[in-house]
C-alpha atoms as a PDB file:
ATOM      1  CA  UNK A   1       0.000   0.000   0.000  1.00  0.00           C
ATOM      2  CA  UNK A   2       2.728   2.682   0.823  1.00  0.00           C
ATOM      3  CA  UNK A   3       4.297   1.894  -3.019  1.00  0.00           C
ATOM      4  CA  UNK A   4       0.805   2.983  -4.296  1.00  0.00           C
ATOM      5  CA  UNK A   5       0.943   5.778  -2.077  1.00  0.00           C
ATOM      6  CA  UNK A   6       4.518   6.678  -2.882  1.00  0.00           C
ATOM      7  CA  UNK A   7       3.580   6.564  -6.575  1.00  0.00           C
ATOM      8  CA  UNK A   8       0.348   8.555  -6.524  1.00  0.00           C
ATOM      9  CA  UNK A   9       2.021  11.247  -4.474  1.00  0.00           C
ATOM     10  CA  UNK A  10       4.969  11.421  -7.217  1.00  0.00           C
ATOM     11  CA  UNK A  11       2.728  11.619  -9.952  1.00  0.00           C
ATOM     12  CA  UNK A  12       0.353  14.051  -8.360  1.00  0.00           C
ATOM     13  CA  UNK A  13       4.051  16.144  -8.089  1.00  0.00           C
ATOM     14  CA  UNK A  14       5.302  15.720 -11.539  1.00  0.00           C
ATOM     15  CA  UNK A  15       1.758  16.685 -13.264  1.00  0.00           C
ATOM     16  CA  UNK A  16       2.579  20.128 -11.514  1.00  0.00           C
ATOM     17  CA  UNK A  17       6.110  20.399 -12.153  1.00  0.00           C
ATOM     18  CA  UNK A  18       5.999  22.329 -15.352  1.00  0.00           C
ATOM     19  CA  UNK A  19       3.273  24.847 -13.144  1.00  0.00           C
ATOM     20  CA  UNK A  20       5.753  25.470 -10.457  1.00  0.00           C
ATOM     21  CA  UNK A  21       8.890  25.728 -12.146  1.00  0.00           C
ATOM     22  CA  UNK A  22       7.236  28.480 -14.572  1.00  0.00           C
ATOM     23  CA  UNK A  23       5.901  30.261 -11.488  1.00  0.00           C
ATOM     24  CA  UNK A  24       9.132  29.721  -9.424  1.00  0.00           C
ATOM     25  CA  UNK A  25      10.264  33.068  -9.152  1.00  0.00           C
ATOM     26  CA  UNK A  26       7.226  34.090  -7.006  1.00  0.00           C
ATOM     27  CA  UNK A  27       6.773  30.908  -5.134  1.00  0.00           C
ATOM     28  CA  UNK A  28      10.268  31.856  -4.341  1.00  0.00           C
ATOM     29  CA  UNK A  29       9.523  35.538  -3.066  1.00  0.00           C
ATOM     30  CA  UNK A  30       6.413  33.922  -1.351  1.00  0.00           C
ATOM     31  CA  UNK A  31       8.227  31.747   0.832  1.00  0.00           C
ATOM     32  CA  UNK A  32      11.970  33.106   1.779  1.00  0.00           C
ATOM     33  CA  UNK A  33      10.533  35.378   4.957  1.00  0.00           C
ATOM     34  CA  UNK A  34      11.807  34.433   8.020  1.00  0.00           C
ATOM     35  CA  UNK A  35      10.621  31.220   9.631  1.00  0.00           C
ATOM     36  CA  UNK A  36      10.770  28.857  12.724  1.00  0.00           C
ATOM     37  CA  UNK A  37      12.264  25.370  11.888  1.00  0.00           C
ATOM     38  CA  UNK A  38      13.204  22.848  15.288  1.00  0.00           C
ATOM     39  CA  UNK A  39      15.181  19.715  14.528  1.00  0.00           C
ATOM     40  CA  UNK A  40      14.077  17.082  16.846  1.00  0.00           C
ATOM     41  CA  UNK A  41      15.431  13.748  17.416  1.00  0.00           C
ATOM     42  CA  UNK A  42      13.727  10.928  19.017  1.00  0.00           C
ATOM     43  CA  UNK A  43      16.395   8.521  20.701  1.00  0.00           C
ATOM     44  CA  UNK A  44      15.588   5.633  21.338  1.00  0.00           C
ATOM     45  CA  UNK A  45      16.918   1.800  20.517  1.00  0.00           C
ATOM     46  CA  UNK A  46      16.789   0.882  16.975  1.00  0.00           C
ATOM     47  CA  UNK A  47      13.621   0.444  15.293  1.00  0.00           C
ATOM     48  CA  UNK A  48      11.816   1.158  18.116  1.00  0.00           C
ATOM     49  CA  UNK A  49       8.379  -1.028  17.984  1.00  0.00           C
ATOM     50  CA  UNK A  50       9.110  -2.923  15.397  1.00  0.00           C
ATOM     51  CA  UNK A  51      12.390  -4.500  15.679  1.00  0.00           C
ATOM     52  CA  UNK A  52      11.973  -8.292  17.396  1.00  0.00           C
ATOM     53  CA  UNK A  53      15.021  -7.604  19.804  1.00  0.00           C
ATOM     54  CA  UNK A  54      16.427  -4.142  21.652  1.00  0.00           C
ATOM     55  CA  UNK A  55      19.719  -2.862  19.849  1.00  0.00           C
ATOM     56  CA  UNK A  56      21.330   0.017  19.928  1.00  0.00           C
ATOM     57  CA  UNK A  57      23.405  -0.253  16.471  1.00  0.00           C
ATOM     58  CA  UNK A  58      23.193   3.398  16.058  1.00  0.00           C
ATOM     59  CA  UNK A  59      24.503   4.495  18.618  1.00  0.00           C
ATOM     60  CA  UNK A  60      28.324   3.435  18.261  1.00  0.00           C
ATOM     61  CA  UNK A  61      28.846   4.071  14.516  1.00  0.00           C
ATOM     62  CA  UNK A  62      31.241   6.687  15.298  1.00  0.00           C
ATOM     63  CA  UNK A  63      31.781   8.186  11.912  1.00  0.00           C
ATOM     64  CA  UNK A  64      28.310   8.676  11.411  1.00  0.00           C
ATOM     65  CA  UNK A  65      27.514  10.252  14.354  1.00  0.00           C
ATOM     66  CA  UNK A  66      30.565  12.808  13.756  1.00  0.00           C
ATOM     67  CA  UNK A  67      29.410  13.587  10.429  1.00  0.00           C
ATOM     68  CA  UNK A  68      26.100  14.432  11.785  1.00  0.00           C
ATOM     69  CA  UNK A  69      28.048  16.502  14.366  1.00  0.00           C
ATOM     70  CA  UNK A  70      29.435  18.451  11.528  1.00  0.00           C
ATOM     71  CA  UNK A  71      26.050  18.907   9.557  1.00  0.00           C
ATOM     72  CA  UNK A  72      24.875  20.262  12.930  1.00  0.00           C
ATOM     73  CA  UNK A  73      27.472  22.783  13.495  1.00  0.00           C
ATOM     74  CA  UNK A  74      28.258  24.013   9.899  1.00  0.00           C
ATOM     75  CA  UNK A  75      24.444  24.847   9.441  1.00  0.00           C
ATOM     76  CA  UNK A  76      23.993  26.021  13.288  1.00  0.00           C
ATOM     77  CA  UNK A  77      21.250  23.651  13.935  1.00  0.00           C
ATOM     78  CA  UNK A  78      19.519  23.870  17.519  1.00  0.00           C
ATOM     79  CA  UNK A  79      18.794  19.674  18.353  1.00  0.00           C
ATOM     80  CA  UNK A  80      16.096  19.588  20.666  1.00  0.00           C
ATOM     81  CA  UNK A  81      16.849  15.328  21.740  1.00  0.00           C
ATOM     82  CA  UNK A  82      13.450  13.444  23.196  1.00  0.00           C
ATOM     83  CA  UNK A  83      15.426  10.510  25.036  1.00  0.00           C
ATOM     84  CA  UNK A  84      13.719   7.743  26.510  1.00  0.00           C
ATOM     85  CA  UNK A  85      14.374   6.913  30.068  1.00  0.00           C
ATOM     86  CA  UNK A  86      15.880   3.902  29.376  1.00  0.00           C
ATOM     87  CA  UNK A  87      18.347   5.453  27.353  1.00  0.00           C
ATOM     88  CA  UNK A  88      19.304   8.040  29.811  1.00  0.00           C
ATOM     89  CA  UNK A  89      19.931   5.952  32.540  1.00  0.00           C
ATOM     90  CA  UNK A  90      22.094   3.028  30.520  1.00  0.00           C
ATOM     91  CA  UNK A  91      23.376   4.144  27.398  1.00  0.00           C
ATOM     92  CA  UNK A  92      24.905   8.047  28.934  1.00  0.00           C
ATOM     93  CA  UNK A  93      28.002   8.029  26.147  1.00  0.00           C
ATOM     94  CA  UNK A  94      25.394   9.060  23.615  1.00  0.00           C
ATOM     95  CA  UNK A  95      23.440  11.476  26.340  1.00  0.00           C
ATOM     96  CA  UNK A  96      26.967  12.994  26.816  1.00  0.00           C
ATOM     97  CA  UNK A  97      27.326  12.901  22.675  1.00  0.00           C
ATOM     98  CA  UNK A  98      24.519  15.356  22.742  1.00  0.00           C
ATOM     99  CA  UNK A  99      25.106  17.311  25.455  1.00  0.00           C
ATOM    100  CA  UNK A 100      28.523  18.040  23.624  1.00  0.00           C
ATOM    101  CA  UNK A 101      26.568  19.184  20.305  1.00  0.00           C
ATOM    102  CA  UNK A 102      24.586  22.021  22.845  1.00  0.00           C
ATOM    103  CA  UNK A 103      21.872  19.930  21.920  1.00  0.00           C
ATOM    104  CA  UNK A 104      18.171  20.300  23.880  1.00  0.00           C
ATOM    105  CA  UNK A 105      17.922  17.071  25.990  1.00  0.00           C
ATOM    106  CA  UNK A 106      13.985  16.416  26.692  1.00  0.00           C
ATOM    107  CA  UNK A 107      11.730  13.461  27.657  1.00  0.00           C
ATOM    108  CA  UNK A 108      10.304  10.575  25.540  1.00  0.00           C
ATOM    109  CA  UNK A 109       8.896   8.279  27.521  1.00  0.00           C
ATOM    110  CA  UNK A 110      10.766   5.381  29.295  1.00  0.00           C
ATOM    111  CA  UNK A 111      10.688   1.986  27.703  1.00  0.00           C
ATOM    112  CA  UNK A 112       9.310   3.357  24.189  1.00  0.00           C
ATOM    113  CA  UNK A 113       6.544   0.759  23.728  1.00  0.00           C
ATOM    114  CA  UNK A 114       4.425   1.775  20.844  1.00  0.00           C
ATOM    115  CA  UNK A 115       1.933   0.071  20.693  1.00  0.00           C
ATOM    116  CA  UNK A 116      -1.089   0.337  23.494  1.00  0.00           C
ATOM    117  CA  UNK A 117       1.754   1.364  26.037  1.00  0.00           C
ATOM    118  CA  UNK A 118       0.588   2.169  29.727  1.00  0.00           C
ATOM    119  CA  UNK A 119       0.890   6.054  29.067  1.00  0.00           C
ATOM    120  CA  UNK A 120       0.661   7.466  32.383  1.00  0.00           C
ATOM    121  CA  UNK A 121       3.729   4.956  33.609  1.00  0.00           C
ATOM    122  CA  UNK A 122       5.810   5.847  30.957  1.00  0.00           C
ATOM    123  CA  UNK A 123       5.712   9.487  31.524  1.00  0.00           C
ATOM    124  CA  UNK A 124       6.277   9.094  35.288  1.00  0.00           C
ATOM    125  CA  UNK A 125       9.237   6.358  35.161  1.00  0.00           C
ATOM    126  CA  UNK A 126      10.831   8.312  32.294  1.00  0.00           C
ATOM    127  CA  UNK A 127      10.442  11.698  34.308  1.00  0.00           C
ATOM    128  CA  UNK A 128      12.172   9.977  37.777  1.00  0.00           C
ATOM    129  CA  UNK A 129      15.161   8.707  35.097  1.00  0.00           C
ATOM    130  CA  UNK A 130      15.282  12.298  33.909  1.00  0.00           C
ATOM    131  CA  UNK A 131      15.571  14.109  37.241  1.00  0.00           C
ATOM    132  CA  UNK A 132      18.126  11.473  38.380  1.00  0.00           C
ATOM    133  CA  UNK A 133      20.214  12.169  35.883  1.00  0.00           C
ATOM    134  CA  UNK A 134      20.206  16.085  34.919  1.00  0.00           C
ATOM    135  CA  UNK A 135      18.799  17.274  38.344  1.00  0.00           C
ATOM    136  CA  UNK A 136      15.862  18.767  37.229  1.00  0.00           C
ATOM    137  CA  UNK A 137      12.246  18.302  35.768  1.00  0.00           C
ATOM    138  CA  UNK A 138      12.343  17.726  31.856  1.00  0.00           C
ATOM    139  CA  UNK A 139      10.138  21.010  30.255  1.00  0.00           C
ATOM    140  CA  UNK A 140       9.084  18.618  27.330  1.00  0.00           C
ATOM    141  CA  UNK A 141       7.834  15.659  26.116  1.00  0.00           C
ATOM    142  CA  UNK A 142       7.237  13.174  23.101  1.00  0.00           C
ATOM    143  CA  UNK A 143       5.199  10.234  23.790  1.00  0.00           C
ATOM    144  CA  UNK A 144       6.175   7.121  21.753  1.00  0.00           C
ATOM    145  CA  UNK A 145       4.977   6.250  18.877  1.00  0.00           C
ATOM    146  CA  UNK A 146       2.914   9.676  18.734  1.00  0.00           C
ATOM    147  CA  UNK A 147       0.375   8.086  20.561  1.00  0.00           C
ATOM    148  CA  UNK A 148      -1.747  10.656  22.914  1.00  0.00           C
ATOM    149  CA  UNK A 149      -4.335  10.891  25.546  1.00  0.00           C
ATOM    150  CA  UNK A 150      -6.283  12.760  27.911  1.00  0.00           C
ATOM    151  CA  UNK A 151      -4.429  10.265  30.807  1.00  0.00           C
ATOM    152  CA  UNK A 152      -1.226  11.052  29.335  1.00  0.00           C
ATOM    153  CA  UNK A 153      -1.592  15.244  29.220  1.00  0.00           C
ATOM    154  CA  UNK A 154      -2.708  14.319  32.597  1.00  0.00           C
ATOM    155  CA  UNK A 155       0.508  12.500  33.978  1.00  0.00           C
ATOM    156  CA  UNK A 156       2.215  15.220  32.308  1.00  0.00           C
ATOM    157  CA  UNK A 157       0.778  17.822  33.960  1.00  0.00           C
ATOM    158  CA  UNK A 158       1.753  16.259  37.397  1.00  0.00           C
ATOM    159  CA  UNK A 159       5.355  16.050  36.356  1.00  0.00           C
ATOM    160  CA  UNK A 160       5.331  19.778  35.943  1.00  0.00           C
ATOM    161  CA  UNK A 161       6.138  19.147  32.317  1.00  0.00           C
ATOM    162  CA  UNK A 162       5.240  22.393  29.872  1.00  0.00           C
ATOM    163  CA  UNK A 163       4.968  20.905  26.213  1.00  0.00           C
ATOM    164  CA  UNK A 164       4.429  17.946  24.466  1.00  0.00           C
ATOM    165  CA  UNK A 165       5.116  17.407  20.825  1.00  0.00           C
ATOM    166  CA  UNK A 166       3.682  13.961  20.652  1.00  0.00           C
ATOM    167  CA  UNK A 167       0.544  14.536  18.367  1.00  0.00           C
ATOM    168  CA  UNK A 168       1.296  14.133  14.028  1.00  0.00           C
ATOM    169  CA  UNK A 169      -2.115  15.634  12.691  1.00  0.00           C
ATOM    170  CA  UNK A 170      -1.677  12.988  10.269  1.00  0.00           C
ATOM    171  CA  UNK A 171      -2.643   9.087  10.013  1.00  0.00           C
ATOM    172  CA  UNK A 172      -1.103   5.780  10.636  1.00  0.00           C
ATOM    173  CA  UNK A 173      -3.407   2.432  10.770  1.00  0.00           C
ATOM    174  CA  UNK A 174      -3.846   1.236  14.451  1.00  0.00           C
ATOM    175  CA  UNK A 175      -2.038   3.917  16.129  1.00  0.00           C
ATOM    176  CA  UNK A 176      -3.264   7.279  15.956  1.00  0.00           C
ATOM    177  CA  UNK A 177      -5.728   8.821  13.527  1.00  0.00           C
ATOM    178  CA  UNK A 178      -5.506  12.966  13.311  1.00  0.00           C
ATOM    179  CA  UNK A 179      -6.422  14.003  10.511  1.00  0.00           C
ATOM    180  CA  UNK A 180      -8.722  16.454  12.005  1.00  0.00           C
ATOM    181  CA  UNK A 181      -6.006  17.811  14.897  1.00  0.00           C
ATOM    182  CA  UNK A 182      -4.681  21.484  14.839  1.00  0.00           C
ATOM    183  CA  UNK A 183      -1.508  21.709  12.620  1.00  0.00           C
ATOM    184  CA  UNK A 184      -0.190  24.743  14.472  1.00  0.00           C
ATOM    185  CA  UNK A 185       0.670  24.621  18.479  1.00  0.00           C
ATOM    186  CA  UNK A 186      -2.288  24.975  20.785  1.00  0.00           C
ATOM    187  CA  UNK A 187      -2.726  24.828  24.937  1.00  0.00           C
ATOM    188  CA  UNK A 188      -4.798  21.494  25.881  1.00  0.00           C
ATOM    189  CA  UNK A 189      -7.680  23.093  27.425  1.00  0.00           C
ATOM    190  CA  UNK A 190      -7.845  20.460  30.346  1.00  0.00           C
ATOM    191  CA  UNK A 191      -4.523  20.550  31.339  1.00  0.00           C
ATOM    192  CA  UNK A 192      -2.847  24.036  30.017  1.00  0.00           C
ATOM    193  CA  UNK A 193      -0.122  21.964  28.228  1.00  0.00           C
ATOM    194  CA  UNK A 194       1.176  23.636  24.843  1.00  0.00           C
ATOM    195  CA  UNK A 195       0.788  20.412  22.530  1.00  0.00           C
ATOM    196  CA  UNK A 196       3.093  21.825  19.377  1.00  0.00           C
ATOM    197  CA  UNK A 197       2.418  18.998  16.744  1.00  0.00           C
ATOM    198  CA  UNK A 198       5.002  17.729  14.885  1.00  0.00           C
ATOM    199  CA  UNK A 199       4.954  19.119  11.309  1.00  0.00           C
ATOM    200  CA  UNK A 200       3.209  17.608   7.813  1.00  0.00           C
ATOM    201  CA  UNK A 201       2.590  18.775   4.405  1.00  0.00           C
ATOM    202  CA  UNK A 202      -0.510  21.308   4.629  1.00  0.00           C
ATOM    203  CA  UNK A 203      -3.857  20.181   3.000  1.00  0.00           C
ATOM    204  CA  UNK A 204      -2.541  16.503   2.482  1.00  0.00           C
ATOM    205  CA  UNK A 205      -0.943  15.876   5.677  1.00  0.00           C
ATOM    206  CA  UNK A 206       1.575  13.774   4.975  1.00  0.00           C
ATOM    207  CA  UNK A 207       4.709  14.309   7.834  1.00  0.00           C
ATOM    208  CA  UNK A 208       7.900  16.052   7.500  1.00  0.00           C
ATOM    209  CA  UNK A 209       9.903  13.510   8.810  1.00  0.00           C
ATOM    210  CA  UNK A 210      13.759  12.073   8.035  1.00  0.00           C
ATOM    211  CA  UNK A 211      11.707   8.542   6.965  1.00  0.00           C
ATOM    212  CA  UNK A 212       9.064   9.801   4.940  1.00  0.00           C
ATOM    213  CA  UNK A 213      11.708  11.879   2.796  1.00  0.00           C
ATOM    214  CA  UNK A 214      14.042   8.951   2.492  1.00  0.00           C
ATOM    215  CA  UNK A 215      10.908   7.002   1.545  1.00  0.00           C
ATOM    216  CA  UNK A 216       9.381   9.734  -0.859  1.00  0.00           C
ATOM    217  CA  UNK A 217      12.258  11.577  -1.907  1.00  0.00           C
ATOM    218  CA  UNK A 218      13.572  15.023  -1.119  1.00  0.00           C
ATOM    219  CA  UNK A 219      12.446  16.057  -4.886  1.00  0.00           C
ATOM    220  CA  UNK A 220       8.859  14.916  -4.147  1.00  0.00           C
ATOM    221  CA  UNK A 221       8.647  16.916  -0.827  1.00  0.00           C
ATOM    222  CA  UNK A 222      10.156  19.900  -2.406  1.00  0.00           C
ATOM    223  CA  UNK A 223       7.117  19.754  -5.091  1.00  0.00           C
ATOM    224  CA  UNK A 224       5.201  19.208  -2.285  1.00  0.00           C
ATOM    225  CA  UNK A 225       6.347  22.483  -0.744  1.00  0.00           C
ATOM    226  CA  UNK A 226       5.382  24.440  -3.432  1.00  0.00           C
ATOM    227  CA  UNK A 227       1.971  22.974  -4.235  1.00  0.00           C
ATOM    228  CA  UNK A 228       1.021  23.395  -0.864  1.00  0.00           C
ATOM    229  CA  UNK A 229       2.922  25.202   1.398  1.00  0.00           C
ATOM    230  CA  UNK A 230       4.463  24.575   4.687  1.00  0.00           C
ATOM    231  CA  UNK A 231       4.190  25.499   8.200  1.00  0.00           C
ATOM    232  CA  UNK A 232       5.672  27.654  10.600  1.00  0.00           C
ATOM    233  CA  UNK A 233       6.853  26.468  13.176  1.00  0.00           C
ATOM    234  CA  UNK A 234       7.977  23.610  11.379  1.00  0.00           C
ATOM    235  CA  UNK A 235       8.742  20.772  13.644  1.00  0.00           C
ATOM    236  CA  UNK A 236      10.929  18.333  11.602  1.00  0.00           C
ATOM    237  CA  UNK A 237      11.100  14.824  13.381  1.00  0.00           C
ATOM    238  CA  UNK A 238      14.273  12.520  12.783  1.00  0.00           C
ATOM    239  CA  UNK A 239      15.327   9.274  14.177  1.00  0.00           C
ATOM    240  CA  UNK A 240      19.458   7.956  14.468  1.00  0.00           C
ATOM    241  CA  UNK A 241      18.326   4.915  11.990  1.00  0.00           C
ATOM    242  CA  UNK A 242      17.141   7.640  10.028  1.00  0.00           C
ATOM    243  CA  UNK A 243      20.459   8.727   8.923  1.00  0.00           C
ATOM    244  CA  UNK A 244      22.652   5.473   9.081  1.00  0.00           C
ATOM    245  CA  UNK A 245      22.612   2.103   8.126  1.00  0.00           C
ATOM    246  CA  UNK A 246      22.321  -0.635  10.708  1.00  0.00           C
ATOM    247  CA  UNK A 247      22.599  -4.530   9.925  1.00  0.00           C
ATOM    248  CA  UNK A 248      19.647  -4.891  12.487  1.00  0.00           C
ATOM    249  CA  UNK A 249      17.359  -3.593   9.350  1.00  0.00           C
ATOM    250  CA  UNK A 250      17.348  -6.835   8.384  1.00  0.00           C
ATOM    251  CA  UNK A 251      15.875  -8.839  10.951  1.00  0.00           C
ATOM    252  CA  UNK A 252      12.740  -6.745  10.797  1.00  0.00           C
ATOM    253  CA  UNK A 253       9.683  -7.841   8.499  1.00  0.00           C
ATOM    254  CA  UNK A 254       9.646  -8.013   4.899  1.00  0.00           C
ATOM    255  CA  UNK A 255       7.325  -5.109   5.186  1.00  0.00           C
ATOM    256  CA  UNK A 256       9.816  -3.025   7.198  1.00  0.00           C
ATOM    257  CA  UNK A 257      12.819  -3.983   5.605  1.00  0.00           C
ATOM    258  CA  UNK A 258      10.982  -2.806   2.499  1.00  0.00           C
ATOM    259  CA  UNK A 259      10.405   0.792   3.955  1.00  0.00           C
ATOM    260  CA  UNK A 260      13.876   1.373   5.505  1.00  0.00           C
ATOM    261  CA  UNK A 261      15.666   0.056   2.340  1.00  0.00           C
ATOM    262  CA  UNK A 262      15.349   3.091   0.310  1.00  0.00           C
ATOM    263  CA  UNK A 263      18.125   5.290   0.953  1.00  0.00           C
ATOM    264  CA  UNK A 264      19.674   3.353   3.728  1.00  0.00           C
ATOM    265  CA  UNK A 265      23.097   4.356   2.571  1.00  0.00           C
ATOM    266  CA  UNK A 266      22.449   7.935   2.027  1.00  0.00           C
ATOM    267  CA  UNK A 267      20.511   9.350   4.765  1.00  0.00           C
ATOM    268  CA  UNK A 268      22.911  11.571   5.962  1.00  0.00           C
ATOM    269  CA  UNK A 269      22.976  13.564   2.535  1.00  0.00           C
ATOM    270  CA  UNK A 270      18.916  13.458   2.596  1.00  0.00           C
ATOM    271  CA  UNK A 271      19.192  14.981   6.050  1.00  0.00           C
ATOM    272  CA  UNK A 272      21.562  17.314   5.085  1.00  0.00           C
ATOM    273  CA  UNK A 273      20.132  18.212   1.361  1.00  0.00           C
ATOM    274  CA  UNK A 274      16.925  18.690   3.628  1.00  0.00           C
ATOM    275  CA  UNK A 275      18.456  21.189   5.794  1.00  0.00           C
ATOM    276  CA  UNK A 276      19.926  23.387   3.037  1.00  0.00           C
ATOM    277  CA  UNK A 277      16.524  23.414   1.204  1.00  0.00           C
ATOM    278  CA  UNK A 278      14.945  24.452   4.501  1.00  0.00           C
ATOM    279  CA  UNK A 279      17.394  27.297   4.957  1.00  0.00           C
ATOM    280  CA  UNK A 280      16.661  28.298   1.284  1.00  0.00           C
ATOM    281  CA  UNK A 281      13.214  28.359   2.022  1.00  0.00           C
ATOM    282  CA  UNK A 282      13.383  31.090   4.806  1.00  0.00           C
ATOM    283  CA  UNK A 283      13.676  28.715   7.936  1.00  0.00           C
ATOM    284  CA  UNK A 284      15.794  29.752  10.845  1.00  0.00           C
ATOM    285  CA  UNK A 285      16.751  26.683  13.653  1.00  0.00           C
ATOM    286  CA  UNK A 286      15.441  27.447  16.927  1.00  0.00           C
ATOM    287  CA  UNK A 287      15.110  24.582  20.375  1.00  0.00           C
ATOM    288  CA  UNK A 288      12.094  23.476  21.040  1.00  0.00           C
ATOM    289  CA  UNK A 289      12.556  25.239  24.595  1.00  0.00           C
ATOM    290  CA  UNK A 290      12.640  28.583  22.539  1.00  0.00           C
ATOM    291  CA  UNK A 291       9.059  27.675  20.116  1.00  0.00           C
ATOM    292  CA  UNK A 292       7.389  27.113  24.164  1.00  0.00           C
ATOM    293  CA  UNK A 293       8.577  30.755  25.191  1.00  0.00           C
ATOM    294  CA  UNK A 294       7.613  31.996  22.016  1.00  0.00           C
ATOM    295  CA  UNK A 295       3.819  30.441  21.938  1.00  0.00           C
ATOM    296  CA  UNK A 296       3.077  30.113  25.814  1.00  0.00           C
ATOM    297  CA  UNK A 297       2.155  33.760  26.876  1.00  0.00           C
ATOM    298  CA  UNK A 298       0.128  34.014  24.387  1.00  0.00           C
ATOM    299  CA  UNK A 299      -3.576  32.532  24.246  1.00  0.00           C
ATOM    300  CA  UNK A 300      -3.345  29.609  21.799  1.00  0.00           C
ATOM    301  CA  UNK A 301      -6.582  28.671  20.433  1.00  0.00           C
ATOM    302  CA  UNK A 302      -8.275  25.838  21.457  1.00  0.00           C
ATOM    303  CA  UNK A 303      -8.023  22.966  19.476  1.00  0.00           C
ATOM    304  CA  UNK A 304     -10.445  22.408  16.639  1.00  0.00           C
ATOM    305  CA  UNK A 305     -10.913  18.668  17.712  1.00  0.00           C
ATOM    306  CA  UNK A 306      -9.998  16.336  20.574  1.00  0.00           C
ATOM    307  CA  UNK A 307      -6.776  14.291  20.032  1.00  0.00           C
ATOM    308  CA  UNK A 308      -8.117  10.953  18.974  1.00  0.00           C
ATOM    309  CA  UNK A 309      -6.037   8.091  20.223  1.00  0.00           C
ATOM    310  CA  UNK A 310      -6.857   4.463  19.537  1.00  0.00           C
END
């Protein structure tokens, strides 16, 4: 099904190329004033949900982690990093990786179990991990998966967390279904956390996301772009098996294996092709520490629909 998809979306974009490249120049002039970009980057073990065993592959291929390092510095990127407990309190080299890069460290969950995951528990063992280790409350959070609920805004609240950026206003079959969510940051109305939802393609909400663009193709996306826009703030969410390859890839299904193939050796270029195209596009890197103090004295409006969670 996501071939189909992948094809009707290019061929949707090519029937408007010849449109877009004649009206460039003004498309152009349209888009190149100053926005909000945040680069987040849910860590995690490989594959997270969907892999049959924990690894953690990523996280000691040196050289790609360095080059990443440099993509990060030369374009003055501002990493906001959702760790999950369980990462923070065993695998620190890579927490210390980050905190080396002047990255934003922030919460995302503990164990990362995606699918039907005890919410509340999650936030609350991940937030005790957190506080051991940096001394403080985390200000944000990302729940796995994307999966959201009124329990979980809840449990959230009561670890004196500020934000969440857990909800995609998009859809994926049996785990969340938002396709009628706010696109644009808004204050849950029971709990007076900012939810800022991470970022998709306006009208057809598809997400701006390392894996969809490897999937897709940075061409499609920048078609995409100019048919329809984009958002500001744009929150752009990346994974580590995002960028490199990993020999784990290939224990998980045929399905899986199928989706992660495309552009496993090149994701690093993706990322970074999708970083310059962002820049050309008017986008200036902020934390996601800095989009909260930005959007939270001001009265967001309330959301058009309650999150739907399965």
């Amino acid at each position: 099904m996501t071939f189909y998809f992948s094809c009707a979306i290019k061929q949707l974009v090519r029937l408007n190329g010849i449109f877009f490249d004649y009206f460039r120049p003004a498309i152009w002039h349209i888009m190149t004033e100053q926005k909000i970009i945040s680069y987040t980057l849910d860590l995690e073990h490989d594959y997270a949900g969907i892999a049959p065993s924990e690894t953690y592959e990523s996280f000691i291929q040196t050289e790609a982690l360095n080059k990443f390092a440099d993509i990060a510095r030369r374009y003055e990127l501002k990493i906001t990093v959702f760790a999950t407990g369980k990462v923070i309190e065993q695998k620190k080299d890579i927490i210390e990786f980050f905190k080396k890069l002047d990255a934003e460290i922030e919460l995302h969950g503990y164990h990362h179990i995606m699918y039907h995951p005890d919410l509340a528990l999650e936030a609350q063992k991940g937030a005790e991990a957190y506080r051991k280790y940096f001394g403080k409350n985390p200000k944000g959070y990302r729940s796995p998966g994307g999966v959201i609920s009124p329990v979980l805004l809840k449990a959230l609240a009561a670890e004196g967390i500020h934000y969440d950026s857990s909800l995609i206003p998009s859809f994926r079959w049996g785990v969340y279904k938002n396709l009628k969510s706010p696109t644009l940051p808004f204050r849950d109305p029971e709990t007076s956390i900012l939810e800022m939802p991470v970022a998709v393609v306006p009208k057809i909400r598809i997400p701006v996301a390392a894996s969809y663009i490897r999937l897709l193709g940075l061409s499609v996306y920048k078609r995409m772009f100019a048919l329809f826009g984009t958002t500001s703030p744009l929150i752009y969410l990346f994974h580590l098996v995002d960028l490199v390859e990993t020999k784990m890839r290939r224990q998980l299904s045929p399905f899986w294996r199928c989706i992660y193939a495309k552009g496993q050796k090149k994701g690093l270029e993706v990322f970074e092709d999708s970083v310059r195209h962002f820049k050309y596009l008017g986008y200036k890197s902020e934390f996601m520490g800095t989009l909260y103090k930005i959007y939270s004295p001001q009265p967001e409006a309330s959301p058009e629909k309650k999150l739907s969670h399965p």
